[in-house]
C-alpha atoms as a PDB file:
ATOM      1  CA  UNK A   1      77.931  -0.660 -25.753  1.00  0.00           C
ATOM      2  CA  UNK A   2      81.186  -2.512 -27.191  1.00  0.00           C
ATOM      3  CA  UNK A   3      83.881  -0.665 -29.244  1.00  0.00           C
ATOM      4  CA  UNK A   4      86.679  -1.899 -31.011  1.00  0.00           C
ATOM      5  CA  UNK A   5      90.164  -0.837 -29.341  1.00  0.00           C
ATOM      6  CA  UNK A   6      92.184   0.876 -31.873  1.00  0.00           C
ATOM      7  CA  UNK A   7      95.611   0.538 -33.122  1.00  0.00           C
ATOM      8  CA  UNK A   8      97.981   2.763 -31.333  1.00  0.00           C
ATOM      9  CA  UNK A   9     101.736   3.716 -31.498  1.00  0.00           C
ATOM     10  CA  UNK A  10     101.480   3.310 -27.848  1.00  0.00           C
ATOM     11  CA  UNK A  11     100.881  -0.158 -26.345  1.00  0.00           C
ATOM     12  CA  UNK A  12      99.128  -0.308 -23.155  1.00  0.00           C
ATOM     13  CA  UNK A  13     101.501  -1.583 -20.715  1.00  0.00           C
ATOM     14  CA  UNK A  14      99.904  -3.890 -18.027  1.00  0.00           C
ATOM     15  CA  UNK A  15     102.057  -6.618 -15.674  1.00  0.00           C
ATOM     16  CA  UNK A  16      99.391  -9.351 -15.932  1.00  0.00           C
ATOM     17  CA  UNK A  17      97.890 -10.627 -19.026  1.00  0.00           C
ATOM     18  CA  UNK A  18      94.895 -13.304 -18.059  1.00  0.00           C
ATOM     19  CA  UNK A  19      93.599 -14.754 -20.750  1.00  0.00           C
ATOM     20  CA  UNK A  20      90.704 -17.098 -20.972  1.00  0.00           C
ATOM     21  CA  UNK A  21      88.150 -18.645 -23.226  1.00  0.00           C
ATOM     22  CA  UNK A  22      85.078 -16.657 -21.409  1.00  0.00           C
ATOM     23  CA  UNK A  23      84.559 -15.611 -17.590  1.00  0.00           C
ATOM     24  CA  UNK A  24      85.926 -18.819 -16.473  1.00  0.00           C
ATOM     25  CA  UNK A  25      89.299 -17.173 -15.587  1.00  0.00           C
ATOM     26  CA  UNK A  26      87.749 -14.768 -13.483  1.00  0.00           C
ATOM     27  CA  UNK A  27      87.942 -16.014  -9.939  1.00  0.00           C
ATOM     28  CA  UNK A  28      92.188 -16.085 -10.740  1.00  0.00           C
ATOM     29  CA  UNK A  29      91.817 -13.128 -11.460  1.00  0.00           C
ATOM     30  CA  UNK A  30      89.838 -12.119  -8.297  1.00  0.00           C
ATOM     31  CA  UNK A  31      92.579 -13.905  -6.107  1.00  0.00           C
ATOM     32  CA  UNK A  32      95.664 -11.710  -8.126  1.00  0.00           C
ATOM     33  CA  UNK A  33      93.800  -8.997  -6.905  1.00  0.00           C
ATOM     34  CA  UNK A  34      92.572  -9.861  -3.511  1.00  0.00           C
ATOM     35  CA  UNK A  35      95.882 -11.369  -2.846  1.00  0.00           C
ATOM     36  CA  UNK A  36      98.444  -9.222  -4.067  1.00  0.00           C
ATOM     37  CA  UNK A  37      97.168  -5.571  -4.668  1.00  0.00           C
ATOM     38  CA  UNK A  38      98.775  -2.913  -6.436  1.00  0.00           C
ATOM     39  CA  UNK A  39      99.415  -5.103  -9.700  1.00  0.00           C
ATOM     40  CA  UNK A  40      98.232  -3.888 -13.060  1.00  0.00           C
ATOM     41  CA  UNK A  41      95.841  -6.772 -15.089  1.00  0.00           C
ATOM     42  CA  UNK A  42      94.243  -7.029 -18.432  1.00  0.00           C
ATOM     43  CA  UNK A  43      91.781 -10.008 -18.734  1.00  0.00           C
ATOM     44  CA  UNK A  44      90.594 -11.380 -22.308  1.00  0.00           C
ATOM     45  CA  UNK A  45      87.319 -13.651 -22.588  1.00  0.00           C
ATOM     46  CA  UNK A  46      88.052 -15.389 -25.685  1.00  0.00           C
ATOM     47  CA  UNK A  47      84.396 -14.997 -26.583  1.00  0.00           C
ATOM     48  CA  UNK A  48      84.738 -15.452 -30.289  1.00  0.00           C
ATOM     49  CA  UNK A  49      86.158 -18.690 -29.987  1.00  0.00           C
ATOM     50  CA  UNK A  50      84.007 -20.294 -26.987  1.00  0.00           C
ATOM     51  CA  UNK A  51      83.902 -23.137 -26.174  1.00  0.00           C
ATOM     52  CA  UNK A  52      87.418 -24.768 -26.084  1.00  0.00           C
ATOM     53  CA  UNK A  53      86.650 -27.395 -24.671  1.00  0.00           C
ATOM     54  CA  UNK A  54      85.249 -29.452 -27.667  1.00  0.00           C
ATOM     55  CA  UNK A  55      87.556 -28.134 -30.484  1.00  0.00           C
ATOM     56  CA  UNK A  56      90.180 -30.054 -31.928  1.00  0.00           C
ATOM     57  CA  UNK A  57      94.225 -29.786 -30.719  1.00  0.00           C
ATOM     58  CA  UNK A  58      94.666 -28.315 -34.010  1.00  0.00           C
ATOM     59  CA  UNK A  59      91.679 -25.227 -33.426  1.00  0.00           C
ATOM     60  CA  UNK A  60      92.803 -24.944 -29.877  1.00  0.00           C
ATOM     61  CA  UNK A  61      96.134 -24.077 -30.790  1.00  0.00           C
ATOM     62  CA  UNK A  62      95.490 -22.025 -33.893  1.00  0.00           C
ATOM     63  CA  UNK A  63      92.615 -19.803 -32.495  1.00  0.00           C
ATOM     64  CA  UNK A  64      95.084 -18.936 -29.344  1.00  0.00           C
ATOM     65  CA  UNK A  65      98.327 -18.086 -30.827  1.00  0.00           C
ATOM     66  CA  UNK A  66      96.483 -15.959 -33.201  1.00  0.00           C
ATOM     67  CA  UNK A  67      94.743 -14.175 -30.113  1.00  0.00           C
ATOM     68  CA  UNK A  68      97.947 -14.098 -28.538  1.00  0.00           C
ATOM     69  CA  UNK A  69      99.265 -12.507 -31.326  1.00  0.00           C
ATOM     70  CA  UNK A  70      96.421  -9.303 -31.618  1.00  0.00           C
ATOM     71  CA  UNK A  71      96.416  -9.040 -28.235  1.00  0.00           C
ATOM     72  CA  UNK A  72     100.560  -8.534 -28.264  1.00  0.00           C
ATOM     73  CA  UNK A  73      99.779  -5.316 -30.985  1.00  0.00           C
ATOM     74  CA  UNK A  74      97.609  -4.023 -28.248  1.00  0.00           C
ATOM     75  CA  UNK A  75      98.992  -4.604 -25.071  1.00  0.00           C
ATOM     76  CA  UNK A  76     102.792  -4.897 -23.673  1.00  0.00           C
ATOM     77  CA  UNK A  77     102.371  -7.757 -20.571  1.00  0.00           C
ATOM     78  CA  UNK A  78     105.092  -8.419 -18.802  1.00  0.00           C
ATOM     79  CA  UNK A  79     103.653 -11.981 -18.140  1.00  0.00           C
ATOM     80  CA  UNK A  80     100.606 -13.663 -19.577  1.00  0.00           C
ATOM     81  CA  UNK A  81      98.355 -16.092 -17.064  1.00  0.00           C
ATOM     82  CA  UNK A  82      96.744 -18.918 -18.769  1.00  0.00           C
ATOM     83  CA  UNK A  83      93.156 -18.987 -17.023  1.00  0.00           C
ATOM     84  CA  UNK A  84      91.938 -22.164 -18.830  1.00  0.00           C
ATOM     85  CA  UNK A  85      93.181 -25.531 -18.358  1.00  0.00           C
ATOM     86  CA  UNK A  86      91.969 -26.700 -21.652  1.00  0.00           C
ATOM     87  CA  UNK A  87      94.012 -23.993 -23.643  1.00  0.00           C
ATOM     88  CA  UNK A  88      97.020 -25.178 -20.889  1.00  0.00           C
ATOM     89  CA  UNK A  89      97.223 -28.557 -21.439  1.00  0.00           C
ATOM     90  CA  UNK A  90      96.530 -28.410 -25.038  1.00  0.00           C
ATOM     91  CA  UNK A  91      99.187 -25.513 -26.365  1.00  0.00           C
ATOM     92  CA  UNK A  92     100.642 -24.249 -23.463  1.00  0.00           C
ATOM     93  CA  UNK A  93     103.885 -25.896 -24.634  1.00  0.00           C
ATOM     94  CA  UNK A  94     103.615 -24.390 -27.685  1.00  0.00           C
ATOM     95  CA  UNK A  95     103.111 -20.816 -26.880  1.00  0.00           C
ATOM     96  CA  UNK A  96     106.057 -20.898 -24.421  1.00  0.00           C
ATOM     97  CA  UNK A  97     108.194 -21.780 -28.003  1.00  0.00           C
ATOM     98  CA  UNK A  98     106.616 -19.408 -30.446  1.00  0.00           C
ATOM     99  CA  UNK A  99     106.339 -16.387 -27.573  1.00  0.00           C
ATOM    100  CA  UNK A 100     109.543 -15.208 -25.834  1.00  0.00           C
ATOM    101  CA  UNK A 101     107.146 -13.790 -22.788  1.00  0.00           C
ATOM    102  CA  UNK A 102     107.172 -16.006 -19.390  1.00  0.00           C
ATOM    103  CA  UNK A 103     103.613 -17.965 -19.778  1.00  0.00           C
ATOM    104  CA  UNK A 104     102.059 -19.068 -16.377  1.00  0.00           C
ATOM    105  CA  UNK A 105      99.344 -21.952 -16.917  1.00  0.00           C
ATOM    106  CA  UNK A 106      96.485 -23.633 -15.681  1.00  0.00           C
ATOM    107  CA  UNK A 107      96.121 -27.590 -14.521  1.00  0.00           C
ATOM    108  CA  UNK A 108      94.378 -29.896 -12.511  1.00  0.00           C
ATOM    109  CA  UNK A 109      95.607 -30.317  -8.953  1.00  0.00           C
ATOM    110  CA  UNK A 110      96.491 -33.479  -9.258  1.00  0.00           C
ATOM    111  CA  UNK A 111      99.559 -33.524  -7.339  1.00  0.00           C
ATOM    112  CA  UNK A 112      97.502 -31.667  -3.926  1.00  0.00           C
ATOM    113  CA  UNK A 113      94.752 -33.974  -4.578  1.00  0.00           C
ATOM    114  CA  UNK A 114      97.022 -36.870  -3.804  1.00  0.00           C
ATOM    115  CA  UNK A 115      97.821 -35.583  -0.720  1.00  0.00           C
ATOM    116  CA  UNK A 116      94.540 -35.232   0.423  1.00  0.00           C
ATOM    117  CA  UNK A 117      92.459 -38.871  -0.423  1.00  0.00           C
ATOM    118  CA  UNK A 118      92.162 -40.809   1.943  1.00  0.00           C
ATOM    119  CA  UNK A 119      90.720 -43.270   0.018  1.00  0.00           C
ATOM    120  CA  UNK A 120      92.795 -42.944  -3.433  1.00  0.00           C
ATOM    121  CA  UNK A 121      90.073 -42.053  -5.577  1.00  0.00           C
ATOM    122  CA  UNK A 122      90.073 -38.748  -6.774  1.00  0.00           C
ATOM    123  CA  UNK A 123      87.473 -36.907  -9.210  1.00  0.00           C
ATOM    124  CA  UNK A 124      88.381 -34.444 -11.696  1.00  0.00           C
ATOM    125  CA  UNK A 125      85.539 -32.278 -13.341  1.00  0.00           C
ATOM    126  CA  UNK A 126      86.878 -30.435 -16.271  1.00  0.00           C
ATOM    127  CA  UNK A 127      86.152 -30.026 -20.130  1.00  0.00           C
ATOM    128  CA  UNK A 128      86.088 -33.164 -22.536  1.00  0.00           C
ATOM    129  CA  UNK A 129      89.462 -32.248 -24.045  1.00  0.00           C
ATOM    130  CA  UNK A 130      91.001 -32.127 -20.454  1.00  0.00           C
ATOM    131  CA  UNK A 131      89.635 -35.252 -19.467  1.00  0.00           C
ATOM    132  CA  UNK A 132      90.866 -36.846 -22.725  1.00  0.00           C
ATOM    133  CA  UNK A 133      94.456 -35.039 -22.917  1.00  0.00           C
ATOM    134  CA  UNK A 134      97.871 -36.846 -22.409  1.00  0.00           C
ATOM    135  CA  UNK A 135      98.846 -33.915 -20.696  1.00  0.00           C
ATOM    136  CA  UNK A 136      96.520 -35.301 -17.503  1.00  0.00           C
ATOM    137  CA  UNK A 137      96.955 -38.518 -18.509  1.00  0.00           C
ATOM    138  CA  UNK A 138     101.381 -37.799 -17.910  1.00  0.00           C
ATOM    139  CA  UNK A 139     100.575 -35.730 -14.655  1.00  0.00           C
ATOM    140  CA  UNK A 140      98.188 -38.334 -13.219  1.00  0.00           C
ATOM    141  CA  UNK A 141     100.737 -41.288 -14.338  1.00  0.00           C
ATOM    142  CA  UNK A 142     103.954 -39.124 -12.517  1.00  0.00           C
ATOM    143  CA  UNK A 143     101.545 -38.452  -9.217  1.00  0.00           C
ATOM    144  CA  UNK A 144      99.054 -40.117  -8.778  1.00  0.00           C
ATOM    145  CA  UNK A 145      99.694 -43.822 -10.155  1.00  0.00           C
ATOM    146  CA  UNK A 146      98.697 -45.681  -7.077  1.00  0.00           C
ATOM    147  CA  UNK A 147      95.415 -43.678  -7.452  1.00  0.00           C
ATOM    148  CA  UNK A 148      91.560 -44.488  -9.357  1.00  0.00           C
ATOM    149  CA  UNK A 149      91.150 -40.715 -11.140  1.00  0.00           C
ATOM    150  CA  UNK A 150      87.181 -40.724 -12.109  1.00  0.00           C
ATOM    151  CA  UNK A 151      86.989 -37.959 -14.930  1.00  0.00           C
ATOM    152  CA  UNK A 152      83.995 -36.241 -16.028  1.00  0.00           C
ATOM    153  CA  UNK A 153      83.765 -33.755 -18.736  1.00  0.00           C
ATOM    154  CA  UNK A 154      80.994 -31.691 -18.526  1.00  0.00           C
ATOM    155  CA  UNK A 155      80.556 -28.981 -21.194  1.00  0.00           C
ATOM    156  CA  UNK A 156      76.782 -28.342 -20.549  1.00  0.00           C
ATOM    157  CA  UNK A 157      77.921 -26.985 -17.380  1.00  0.00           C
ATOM    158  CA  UNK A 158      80.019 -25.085 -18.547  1.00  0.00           C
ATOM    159  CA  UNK A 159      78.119 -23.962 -20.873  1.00  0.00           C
ATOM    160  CA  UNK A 160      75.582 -22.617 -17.926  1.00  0.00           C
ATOM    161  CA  UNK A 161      78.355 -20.771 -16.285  1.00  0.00           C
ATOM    162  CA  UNK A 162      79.477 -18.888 -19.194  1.00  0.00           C
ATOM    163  CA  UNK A 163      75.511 -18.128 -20.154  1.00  0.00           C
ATOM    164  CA  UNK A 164      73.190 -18.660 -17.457  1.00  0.00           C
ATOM    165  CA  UNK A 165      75.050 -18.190 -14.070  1.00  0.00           C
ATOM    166  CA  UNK A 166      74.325 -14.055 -13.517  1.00  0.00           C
ATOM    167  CA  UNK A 167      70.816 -14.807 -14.178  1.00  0.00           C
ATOM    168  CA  UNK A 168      70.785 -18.064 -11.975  1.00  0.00           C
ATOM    169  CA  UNK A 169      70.015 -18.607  -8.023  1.00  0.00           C
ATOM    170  CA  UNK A 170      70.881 -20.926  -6.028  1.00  0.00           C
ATOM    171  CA  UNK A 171      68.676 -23.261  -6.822  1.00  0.00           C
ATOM    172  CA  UNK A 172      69.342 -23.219 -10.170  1.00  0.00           C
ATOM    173  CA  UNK A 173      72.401 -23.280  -9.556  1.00  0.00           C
ATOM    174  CA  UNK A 174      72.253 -26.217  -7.551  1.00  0.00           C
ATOM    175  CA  UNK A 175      70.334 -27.968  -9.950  1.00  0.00           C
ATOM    176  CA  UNK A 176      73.066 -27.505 -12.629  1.00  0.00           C
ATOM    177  CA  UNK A 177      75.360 -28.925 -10.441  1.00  0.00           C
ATOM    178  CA  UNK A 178      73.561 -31.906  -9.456  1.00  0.00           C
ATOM    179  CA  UNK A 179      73.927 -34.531 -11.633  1.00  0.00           C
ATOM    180  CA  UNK A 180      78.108 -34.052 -11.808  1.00  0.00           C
ATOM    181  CA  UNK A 181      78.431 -34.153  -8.517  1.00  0.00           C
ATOM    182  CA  UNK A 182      75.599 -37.456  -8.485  1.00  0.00           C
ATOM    183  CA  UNK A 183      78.461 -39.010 -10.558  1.00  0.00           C
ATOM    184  CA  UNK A 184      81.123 -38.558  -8.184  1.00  0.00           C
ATOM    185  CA  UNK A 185      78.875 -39.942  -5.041  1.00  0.00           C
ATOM    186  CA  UNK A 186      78.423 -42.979  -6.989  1.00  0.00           C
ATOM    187  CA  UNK A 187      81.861 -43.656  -7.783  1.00  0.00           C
ATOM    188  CA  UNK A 188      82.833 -42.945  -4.065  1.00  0.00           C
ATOM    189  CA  UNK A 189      85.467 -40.295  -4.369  1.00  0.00           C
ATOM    190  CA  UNK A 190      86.854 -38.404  -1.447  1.00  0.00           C
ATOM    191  CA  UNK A 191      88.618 -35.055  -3.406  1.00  0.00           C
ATOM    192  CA  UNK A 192      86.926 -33.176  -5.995  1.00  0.00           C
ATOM    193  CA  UNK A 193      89.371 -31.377  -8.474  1.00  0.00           C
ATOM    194  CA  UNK A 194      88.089 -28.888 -10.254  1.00  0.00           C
ATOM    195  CA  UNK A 195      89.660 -28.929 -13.633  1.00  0.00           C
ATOM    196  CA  UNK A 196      87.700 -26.058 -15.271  1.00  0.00           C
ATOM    197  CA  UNK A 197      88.238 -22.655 -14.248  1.00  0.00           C
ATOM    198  CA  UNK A 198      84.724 -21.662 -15.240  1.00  0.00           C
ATOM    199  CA  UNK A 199      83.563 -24.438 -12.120  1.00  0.00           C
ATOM    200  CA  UNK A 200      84.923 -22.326  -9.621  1.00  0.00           C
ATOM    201  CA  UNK A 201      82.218 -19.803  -9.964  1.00  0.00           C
ATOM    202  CA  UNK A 202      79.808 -22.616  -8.492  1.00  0.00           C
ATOM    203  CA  UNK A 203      82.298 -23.346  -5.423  1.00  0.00           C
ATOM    204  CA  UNK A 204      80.298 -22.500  -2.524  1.00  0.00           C
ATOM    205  CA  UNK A 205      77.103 -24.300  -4.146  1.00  0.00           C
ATOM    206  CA  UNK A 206      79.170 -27.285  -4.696  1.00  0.00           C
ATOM    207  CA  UNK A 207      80.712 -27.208  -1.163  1.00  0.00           C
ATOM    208  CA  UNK A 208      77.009 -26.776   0.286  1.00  0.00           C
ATOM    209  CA  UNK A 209      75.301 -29.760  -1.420  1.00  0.00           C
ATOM    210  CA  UNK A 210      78.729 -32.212  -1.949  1.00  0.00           C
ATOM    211  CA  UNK A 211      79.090 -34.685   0.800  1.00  0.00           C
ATOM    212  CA  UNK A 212      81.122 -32.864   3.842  1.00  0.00           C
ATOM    213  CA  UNK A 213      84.179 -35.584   3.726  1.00  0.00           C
ATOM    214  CA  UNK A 214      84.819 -34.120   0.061  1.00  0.00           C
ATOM    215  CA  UNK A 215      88.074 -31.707  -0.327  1.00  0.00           C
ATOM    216  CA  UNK A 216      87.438 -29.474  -2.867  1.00  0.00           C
ATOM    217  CA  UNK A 217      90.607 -28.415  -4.764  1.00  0.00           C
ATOM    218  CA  UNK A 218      90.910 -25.605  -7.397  1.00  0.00           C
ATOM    219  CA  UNK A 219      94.352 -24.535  -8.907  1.00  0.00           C
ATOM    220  CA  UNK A 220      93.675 -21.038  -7.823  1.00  0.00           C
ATOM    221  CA  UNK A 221      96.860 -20.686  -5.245  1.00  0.00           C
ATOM    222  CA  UNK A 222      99.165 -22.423  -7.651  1.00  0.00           C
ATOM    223  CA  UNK A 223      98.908 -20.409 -10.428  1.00  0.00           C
ATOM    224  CA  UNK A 224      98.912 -16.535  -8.948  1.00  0.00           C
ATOM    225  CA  UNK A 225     101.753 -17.897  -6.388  1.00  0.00           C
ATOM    226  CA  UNK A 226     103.399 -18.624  -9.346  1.00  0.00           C
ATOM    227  CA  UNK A 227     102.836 -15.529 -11.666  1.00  0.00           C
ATOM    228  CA  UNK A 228     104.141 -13.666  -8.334  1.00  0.00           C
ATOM    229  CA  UNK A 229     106.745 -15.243  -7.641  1.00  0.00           C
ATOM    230  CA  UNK A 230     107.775 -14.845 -11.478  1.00  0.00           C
ATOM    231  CA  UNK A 231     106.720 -11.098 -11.176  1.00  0.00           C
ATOM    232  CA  UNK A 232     109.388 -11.046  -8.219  1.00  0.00           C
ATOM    233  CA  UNK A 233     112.378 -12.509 -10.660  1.00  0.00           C
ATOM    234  CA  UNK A 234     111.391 -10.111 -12.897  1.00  0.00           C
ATOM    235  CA  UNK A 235     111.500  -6.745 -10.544  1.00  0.00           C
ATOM    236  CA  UNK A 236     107.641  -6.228 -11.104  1.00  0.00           C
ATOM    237  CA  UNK A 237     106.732  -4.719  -7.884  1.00  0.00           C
ATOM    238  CA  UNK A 238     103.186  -3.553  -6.954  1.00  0.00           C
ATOM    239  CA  UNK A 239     101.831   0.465  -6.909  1.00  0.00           C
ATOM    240  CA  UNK A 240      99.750   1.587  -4.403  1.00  0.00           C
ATOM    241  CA  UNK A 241      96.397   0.768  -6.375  1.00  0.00           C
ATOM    242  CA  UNK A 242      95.669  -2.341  -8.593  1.00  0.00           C
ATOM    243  CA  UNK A 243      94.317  -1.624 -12.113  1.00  0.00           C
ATOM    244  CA  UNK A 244      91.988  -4.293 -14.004  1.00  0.00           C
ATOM    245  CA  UNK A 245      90.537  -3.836 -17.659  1.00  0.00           C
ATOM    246  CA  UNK A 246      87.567  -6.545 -18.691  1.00  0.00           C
ATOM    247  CA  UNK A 247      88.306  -7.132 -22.608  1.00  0.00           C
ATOM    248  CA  UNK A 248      86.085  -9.924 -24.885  1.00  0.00           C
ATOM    249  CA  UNK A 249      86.646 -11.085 -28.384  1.00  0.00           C
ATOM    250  CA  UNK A 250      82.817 -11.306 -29.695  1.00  0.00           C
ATOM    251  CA  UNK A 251      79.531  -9.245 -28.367  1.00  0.00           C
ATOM    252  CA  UNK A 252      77.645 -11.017 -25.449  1.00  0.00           C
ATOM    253  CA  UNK A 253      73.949 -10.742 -25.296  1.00  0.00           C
ATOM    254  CA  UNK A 254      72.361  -7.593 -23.971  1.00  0.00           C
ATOM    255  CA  UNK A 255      70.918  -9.453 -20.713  1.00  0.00           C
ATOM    256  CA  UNK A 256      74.689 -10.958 -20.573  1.00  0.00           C
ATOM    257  CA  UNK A 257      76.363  -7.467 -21.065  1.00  0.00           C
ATOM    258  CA  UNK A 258      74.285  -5.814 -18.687  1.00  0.00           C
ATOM    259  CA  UNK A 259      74.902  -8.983 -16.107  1.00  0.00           C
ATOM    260  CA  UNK A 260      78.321  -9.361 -16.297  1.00  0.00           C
ATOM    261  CA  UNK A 261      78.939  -5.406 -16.506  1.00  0.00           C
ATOM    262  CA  UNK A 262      77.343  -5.476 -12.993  1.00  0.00           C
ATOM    263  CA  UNK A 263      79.293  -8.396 -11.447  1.00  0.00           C
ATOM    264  CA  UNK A 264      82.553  -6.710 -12.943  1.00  0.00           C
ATOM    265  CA  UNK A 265      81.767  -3.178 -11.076  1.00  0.00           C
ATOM    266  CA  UNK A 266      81.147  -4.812  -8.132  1.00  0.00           C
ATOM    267  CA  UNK A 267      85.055  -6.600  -8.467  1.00  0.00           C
ATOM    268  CA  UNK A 268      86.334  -3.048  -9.400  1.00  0.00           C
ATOM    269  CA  UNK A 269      87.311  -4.636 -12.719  1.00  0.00           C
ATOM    270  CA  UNK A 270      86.530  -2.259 -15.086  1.00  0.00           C
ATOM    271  CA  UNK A 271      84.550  -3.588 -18.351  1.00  0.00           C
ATOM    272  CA  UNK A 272      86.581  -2.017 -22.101  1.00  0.00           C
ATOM    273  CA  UNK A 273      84.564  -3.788 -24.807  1.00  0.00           C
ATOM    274  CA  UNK A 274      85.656  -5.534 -27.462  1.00  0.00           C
ATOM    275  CA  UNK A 275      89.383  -6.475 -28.304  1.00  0.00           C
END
C-alpha cells in the first residue's frame, strides 16, 4: 500500500540521494551498497514522469528540477547521484547552477570504451534522447574521434525493464534483448556501452547470448567512485550499517508493487511509498 510522506519540521537526513526516472538506477545503487557499506541512501523512481527518454530538453529539465525541488522539502542529502544518463546529459548542467548541492551524474563510457576496441567501432545502447544529445555527440568528438560509434536507442526495451522484467525469465528476457544486440552483430562492433542505466538489469543475459569478443561496459564504477570520493572531501564517513529507503513518484501496478517490493527485500532496500 503507498502513502504520501508528509511534511515535517524535520528533514530526513540521508548522505546519498539517487535519483532516477524508474528502477533503472538501481544496480548503482546496489554497487554504493555492496561497495562501500555503512552509507545512508534514499532512491527516487521518477515514476510520474517515466519515460525520459522521449520527452523534450525542455520537459526533461522542467519535470526534474521540480522533483529536485520536493524532494529537497523532504530530505537533507548531502550529495545527490544522477542514476539516468538521459536526465545527465540533458540538465545535469543545469541543476549543478540552480542547486548549490555537489551533483554526481551519469554518462556513457565512452572514454573506457576507447580503450578497449580493438577494432574502433564501439556500440552505445541508450535512450533516443541520449543517442541524439550533443552532450555524446562533445564526449564522443573529445575521445573517441578516430572511432565509428553505432548508436541505438531503444525505448521498447526499456520500456520492458521498467514493466515486464520481475515477471520475465530468461528467455524472455533474452528475447527482449535480441534484436538490439542483432544490430550491433551486424554492424561489427567489438565494445558494447551501455548507455541506459535501466540495461544493466539485463547484463548477465546480454553477456550470455552477445558474441564472447564483446566488452561490455556500464558506468557503474565511475559514478559511485566518484560520489565516494566526493563523500571523502566532504568528511562523510560510513556507520557501521548502511541504510536504503525505496521512494516513487506515481503508484505502480499491483503485480509491479508486489514484484518489485520482493526484489527490494531481497537488496535490504527498504520500499517507503510514494514521495
Amino acid at each position: 500500500m503507498y502513502y504520501h510522506v508528509k511534511m515535517q519540521k524535520n528533514k530526513t537526513c540521508t548522505d546519498f540521494l539517487c535519483i532516477d526516472s524508474g528502477s533503472g538506477g538501481l544496480p548503482y545503487l546496489l554497487y554504493l551498497l555492496e561497495r562501500f557499506p555503512g552509507y545512508s541512501s534514499v532512491y527516487v523512481a521518477d515514476t510520474e514522469n517515466f519515460p525520459y527518454g522521449k520527452k523534450s530538453k525542455e520537459k526533461i529539465v522542467e519535470a526534474i528540477t521540480a522533483l529536485v525541488e520536493r524532494l529537497l522539502e523532504h530530505f537533507e542529502p548531502k550529495i545527490i547521484i544522477i542514476a539516468c544518463n538521459t536526465i545527465s546529459v540533458t540538465a545535469l548542467d543545469i541543476l549543478r547552477s540552480r542547486f548549490s548541492l555537489p551533483f554526481v551524474g551519469t554518462v556513457p563510457a565512452i572514454k573506457q570504451a576507447v580503450q578497449l576496441s580493438k577494432n574502433k567501432i564501439i556500440g552505445l545502447l541508450a535512450t533516443e534522447n541520449t543517442v541524439a544529445s550533443p552532450y555524446t555527440d562533445a564526449l564522443f568528438l573529445e575521445y573517441a574521434s578516430e572511432f565509428r560509434l553505432i548508436k541505438r536507442g531503444d525505448a521498447k526495451l526499456v520500456r520492458f525493464v521498467e514493466k515486464s522484467l520481475h515477471r520475465a525469465d530468461e528467455k524472455k528476457r533474452q528475447k527482449a534483448l535480441k534484436p538490439a544486440l542483432a544490430f550491433f552483430e551486424k554492424n561489427n562492433i567489438d565494445v558494447l556501452i551501455l548507455g541506459c542505466t535501466h540495461f544493466i538489469h539485463l547484463i548477465n543475459e546480454i553477456k550470455k547470448i552477445a558474441p564472447p569478443h564483446w566488452q561490455i561496459l556500464d558506468s557503474r564504477a565511475g559514478v559511485i567512485n566518484r560520489a565516494i570520493y566526493i563523500a571523502n572531501e566532504k568528511g562523510i564517513a560510513p556507520r557501521l550499517q548502511s541504510r536504503a529507503l525505496f521512494y516513487a513518484t506515481k503508484p505502480y501496478s499491483a503485480s509491479e508493487e508486489r514484484l518489485l517490493r520482493a526484489f527490494l527485500e531481497q537488496q535490504a532496500i527498504s520500499w517507503q511509498g510514494l514521495i
